[in-house]
Protein backbone atom coordinates (compact mmCIF):
# COMPACT_ATOMS: atom_id res chain seq x y z
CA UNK A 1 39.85 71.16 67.97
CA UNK A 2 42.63 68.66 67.04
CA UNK A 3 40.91 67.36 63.91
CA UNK A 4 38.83 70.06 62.58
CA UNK A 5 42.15 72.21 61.45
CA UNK A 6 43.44 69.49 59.82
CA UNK A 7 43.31 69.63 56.04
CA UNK A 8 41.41 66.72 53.78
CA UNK A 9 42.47 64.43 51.50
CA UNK A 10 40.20 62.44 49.26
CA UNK A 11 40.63 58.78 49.79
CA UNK A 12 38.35 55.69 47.99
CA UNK A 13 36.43 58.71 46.59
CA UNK A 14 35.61 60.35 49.88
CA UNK A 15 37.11 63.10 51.72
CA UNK A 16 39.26 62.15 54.84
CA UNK A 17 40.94 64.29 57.30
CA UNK A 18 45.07 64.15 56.40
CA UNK A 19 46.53 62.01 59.44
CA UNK A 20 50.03 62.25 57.86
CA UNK A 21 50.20 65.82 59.37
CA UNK A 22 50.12 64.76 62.66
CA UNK A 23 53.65 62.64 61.94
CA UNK A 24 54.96 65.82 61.33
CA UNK A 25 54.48 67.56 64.66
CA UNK A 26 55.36 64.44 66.39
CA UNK A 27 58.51 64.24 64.68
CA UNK A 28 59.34 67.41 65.57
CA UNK A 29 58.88 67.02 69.42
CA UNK A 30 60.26 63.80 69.95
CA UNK A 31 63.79 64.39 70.48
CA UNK A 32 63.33 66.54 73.36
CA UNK A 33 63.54 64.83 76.95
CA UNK A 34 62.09 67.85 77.93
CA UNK A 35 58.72 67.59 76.62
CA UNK A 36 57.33 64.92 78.14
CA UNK A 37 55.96 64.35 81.60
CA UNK A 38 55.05 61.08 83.19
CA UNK A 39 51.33 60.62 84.59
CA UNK A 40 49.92 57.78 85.68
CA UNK A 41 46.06 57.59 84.97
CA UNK A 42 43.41 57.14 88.14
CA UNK A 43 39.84 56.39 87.77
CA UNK A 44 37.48 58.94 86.58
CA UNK A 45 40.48 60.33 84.23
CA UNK A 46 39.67 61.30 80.65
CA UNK A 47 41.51 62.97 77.99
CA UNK A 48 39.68 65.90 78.68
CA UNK A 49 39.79 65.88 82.17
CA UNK A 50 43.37 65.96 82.09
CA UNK A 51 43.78 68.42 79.86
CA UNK A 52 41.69 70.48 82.06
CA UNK A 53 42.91 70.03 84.94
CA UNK A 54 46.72 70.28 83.62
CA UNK A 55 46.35 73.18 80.91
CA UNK A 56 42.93 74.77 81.86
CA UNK A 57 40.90 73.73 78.84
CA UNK A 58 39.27 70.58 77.74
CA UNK A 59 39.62 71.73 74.67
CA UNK A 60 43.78 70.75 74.64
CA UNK A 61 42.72 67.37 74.45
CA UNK A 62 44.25 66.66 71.28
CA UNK A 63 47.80 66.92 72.87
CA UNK A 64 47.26 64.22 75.77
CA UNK A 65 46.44 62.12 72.59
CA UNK A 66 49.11 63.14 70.33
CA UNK A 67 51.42 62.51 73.25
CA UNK A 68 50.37 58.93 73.58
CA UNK A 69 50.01 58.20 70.08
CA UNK A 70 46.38 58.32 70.69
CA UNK A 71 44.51 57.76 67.24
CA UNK A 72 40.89 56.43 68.61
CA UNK A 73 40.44 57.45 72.37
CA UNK A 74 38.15 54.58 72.52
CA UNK A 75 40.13 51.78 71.82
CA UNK A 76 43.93 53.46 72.08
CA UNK A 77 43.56 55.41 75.49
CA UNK A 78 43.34 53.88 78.89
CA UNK A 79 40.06 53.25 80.46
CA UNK A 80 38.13 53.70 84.01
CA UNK A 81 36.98 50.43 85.69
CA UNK A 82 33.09 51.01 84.36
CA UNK A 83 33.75 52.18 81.01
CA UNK A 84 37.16 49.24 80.49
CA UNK A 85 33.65 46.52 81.52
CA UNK A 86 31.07 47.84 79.02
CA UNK A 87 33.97 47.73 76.31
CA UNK A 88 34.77 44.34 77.27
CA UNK A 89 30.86 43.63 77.19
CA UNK A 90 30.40 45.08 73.72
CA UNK A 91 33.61 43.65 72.18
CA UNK A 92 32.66 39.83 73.19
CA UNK A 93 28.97 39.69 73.11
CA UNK A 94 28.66 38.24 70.25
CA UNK A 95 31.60 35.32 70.73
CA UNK A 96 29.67 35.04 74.48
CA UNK A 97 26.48 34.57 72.47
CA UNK A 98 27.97 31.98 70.00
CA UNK A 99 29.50 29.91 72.66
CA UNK A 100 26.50 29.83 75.11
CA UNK A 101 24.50 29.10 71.99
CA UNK A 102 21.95 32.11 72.57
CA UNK A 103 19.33 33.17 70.64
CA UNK A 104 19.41 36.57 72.13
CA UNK A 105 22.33 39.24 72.21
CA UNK A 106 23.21 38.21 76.61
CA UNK A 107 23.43 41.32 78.87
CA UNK A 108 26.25 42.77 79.75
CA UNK A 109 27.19 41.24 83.29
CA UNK A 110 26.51 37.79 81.31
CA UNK A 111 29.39 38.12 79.05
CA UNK A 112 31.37 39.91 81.75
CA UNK A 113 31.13 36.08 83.74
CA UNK A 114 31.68 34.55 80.09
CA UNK A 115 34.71 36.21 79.71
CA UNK A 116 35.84 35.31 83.02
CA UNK A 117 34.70 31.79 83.08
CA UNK A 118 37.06 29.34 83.97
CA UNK A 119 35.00 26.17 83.27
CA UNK A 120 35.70 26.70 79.16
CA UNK A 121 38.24 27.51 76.51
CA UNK A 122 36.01 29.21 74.31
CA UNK A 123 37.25 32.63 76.04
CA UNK A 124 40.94 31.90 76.02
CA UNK A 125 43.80 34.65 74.37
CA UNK A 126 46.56 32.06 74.64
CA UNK A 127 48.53 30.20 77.46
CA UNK A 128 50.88 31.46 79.04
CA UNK A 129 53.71 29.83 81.51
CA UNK A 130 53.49 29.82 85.01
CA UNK A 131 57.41 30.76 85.17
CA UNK A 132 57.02 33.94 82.21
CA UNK A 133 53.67 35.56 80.72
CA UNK A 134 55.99 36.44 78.12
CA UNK A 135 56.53 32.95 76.85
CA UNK A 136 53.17 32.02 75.40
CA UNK A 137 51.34 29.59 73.32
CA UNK A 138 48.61 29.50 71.36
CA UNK A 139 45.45 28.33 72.30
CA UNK A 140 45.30 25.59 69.39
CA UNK A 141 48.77 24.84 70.78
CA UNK A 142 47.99 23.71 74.40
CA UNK A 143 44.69 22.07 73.27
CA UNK A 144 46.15 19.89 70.87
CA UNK A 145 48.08 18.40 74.08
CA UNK A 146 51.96 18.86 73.04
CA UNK A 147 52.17 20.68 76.45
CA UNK A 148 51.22 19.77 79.40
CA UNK A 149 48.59 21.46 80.72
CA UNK A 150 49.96 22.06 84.42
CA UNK A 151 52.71 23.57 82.66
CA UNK A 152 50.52 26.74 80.94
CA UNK A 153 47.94 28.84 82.38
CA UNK A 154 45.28 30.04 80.43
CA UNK A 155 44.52 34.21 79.24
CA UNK A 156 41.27 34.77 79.34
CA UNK A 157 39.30 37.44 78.16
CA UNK A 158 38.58 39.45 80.79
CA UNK A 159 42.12 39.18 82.58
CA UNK A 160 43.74 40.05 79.01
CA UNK A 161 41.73 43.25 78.62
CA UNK A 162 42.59 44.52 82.43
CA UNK A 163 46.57 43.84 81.26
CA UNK A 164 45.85 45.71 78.07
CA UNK A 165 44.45 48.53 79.71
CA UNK A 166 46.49 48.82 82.77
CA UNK A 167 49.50 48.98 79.81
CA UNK A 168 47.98 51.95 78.96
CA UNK A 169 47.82 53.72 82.34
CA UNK A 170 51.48 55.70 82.74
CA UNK A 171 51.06 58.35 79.98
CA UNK A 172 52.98 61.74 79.42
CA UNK A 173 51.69 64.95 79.09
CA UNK A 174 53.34 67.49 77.29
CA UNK A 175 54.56 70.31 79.91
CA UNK A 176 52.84 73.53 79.98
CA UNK A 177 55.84 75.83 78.74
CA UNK A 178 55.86 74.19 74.99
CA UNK A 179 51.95 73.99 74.63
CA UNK A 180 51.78 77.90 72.60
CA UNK A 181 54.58 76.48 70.67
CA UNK A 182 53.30 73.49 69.91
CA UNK A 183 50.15 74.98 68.88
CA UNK A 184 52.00 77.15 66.47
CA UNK A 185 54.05 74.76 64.94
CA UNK A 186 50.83 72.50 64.40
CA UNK A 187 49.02 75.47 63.09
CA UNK A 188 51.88 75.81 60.47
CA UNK A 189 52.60 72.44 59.49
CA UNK A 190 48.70 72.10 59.17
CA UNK A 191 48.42 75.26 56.66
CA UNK A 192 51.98 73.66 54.54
C-alpha cells in the first residue's frame, strides 16, 4: 500500500516511485514525543506481523517502516535468527568461496562456519579493543603489526552482523490514535 500511492518521477530515463514524499510526512511527525512508541522486536516478528497485531491490518506495514526509517525491509529492518543466517549466507558466499579457494558456490552452513572462523583473517570487519568496541582499527592496521595483537580483538563476520541486527531490534511504532491522520496527511502530501 505504502508505495503504490506514491507518485513517479522519471529518473536515468525510467520511471521511479518519488521517495522525496515520504520526507515530507516524516517531517511532519517528528516533533511530536507523542507519536512514537518503543517496541522491542522478538523472533518470528515482521513488519507485517506487527502491524497486524498492533493496528489490525498487515496492510499498515508501511508505517512500522516509515517509523524506523525503513527504506529496504531486507537489509534496513531487524531480522529473526533463521532469516539474519541465510542473509549472512548470501551476503558472504562469494568472499567464503574466494578465500577457501572453491570452485563451487559452498552451502550455506559452510560460509556460516567461514564467517565465524577464528583460524583466519580473511573474515575480519576490523579490530576492536578489549577495553572499548568503539575504539577500532582497521584490519590492514593490526596486520601490518603497529599494534599489538593481544591488545585488539578481531570482528568477524558473523559476530558483526548479530551486532548490526540486534541494533536494529528496539523500534517504535506509531500509536494507534494518529494512524487515520497520518494516513490523511500522506494521502495529501502524496496528491501535492
Amino acid at each position: 500500500m505504502y508505495f503504490k500511492s506514491f507518485p513517479t518521477v522519471i529518473w536515468n530515463g525510467q520511471e521511479m516511485v518519488d521517495l522525496s514524499r515520504r520526507a515530507d510526512i516524516l517531517q511532519k511527525i517528528q516533533g511530536d514525543p507523542t507519536v512514537f512508541l518503543p517496541y522491542t522486536l522478538e523472533e518470528g516478528d515482521t513488519m507485517e506481523s506487527l502491524a497486524y497485531n498492533y493496528y489490525g491490518d498487515a496492510e499498515l506495514s508501511w508505517l512500522i517502516g516509515m517509523a524506523n526509517d525503513v527504506i529496504d525491509p531486507y537489509t534496513d529492518f531487524w531480522k529473526p535468527f533463521n532469516v539474519l543466517e541465510r542473509f549472512i549466507a548470501e551476503k558472504y558466499a562469494e568472499e567464503c568461496k574466494t578465500a577457501l579457494n572453491l570452485s563451487y558456490t559452498p552451502e550455506d552452513t559452510q560460509v556460516i562456519e567461514w564467517t565465524k572462523n577464528t583460524t583466519t583473517n580473511e573474515n575480519v570487519v576490523y579490530y576492536y579493543s578489549k577495553n572499548s568496541k568503539d575504539l577500532r582499527i582497521s584490519r590492514a592496521t593490526q596486520e601490518g603489526g603497529k599494534y599489538a595483537s593481544a591488545e585488539f580483538v578481531p570482528m568477524r563476520y558473523y559476530d558483526y552482523e548479530i551486532d548490526e541486527n540486534e541494533k536494529k531490534r528496539n523500534i517504535s511504532v506509531i500509536a494507534r490514535q494518529y494512524v487515520p491522520q497520518i494516513i490523511d496527511e500522506m494521502k495529501t502530501i502524496l496528491n501535492d
